[in-house]
Protein backbone atom coordinates (compact mmCIF):
# COMPACT_ATOMS: atom_id res chain seq x y z
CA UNK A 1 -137.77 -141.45 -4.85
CA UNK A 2 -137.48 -137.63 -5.04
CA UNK A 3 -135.29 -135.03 -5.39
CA UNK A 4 -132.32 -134.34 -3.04
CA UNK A 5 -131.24 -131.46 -1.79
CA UNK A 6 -127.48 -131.72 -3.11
CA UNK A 7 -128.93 -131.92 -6.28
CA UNK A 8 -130.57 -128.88 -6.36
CA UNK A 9 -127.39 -126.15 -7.30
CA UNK A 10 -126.79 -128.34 -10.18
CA UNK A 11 -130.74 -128.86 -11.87
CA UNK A 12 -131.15 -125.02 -11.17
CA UNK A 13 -127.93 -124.48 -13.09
CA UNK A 14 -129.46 -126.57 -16.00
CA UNK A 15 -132.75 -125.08 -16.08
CA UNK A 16 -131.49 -121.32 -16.24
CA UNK A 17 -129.14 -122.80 -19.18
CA UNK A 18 -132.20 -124.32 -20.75
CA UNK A 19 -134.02 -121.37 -19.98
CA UNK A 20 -131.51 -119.32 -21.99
CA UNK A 21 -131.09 -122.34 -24.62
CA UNK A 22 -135.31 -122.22 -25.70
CA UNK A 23 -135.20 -118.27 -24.88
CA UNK A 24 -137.86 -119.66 -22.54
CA UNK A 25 -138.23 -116.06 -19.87
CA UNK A 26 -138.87 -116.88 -16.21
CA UNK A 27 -142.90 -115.45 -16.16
CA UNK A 28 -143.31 -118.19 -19.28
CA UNK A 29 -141.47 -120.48 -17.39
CA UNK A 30 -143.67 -120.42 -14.43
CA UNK A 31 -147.16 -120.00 -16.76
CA UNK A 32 -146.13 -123.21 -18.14
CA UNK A 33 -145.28 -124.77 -14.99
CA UNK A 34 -147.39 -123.41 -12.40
CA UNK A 35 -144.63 -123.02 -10.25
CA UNK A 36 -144.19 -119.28 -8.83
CA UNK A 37 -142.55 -116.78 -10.74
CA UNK A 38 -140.23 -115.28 -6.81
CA UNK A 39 -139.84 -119.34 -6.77
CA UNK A 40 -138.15 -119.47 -9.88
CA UNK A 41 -136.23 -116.14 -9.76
CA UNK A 42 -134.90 -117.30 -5.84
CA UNK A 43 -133.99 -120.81 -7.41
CA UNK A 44 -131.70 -119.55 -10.43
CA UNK A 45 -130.19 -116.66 -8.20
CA UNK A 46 -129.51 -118.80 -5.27
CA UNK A 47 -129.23 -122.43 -6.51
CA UNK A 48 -130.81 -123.68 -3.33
CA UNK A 49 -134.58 -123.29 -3.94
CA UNK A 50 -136.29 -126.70 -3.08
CA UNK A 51 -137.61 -128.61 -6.16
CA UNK A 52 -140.37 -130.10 -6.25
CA UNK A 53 -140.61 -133.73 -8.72
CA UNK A 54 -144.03 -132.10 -11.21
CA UNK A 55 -141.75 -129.07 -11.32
CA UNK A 56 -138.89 -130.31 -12.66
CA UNK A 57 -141.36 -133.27 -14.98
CA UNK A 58 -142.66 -130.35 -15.97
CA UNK A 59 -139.77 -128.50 -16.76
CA UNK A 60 -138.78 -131.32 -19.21
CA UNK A 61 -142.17 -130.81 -21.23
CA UNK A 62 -141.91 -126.99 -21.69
CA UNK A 63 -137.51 -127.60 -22.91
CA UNK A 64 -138.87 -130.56 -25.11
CA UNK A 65 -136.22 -133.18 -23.48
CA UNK A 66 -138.49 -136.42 -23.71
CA UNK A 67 -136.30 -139.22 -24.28
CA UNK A 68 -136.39 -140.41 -27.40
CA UNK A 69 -138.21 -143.46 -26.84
CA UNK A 70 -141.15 -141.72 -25.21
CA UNK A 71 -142.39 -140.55 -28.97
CA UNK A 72 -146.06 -141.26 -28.88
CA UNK A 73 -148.69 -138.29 -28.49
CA UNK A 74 -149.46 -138.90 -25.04
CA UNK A 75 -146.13 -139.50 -23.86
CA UNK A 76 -145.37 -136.84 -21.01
CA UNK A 77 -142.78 -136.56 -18.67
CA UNK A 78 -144.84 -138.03 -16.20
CA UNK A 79 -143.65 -141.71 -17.17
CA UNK A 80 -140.12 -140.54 -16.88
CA UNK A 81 -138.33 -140.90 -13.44
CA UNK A 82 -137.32 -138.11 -11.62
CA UNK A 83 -133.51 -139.59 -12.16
CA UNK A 84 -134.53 -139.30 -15.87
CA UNK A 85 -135.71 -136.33 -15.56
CA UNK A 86 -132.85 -134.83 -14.08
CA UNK A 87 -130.18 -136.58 -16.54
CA UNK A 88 -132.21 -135.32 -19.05
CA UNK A 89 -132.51 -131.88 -17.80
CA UNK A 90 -128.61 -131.64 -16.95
CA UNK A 91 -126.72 -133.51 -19.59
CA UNK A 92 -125.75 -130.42 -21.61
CA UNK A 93 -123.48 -128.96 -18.52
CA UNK A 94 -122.23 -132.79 -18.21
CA UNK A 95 -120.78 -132.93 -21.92
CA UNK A 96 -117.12 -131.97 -22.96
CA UNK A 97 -117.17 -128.49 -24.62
CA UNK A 98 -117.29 -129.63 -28.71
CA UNK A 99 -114.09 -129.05 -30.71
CA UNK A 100 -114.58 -126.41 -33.25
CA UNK A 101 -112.63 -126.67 -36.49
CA UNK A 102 -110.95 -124.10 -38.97
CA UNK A 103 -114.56 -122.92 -40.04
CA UNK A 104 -116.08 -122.04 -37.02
C-alpha cells in the first residue's frame, strides 16, 4: 500500500517523540535502522522527509511497539501493515493528555 506523503509530518512527529520516549539518539536510531543519519536529522527538523515502509517497520522494532498479539520470538514488524505500523508508531500523540490527581 505504502506510505503517503500527508502522512509524513505526523509519523516524523511520533518518531522524534519515541525517540525522546526510549532516549533512543538519532546515530542509534539510524545504526539500528540503516536509514541515514542527514535522513533522519532532515526528517525530524523538517517533517517532510520521504519514508520509506522497512524504515518505519523498522522503526517499530527498535521502540518495541509490536502489537500485542505478535508475541512469538520471530514475530517482527515485518508481518505488521504499514497502517499498523503507523497506528502503532503514532497513537501516543493521538491519546487525550491523562488526568493527574492530587498526588501527582
Amino acid at each position: 500500500m505504502g506510505i503517503k506523503p500527508k502522512q509524513f509530518p505526523i509519523i516524523w512527529e511520533a518518531i522524534r517523540w519515541w525517540m525522546k520516549a526510549k532516549d533512543v539518539g538519532v546515530a542509534e536510531l539510524a545504526r539500528l535502522t540503516g536509514y541515514p543519519i542527514y535522513r533522519i536529522e532532515k526528517g525530524i527538523k523538517e517533517k517532510t522527509e520521504w519514508l520509506p515502509s522497512d524504515f518505519v517497520h523498522a522503526c517499530v522494532d527498535v521502540f518495541g511497539l509490536r502489537n500485542a498479539r505478535n508475541r512469538s520470538f520471530e514475530d517482527t514488524a515485518d508481518v505488521l501493515t504499514d497502517e499498523e505500523c503507523i497506528q502503532l508508531l503514532t497513537s501516543p500523540l493521538t491519546m487525550p493528555p491523562r488526568q493527574g490527581n492530587l498526588w501527582d
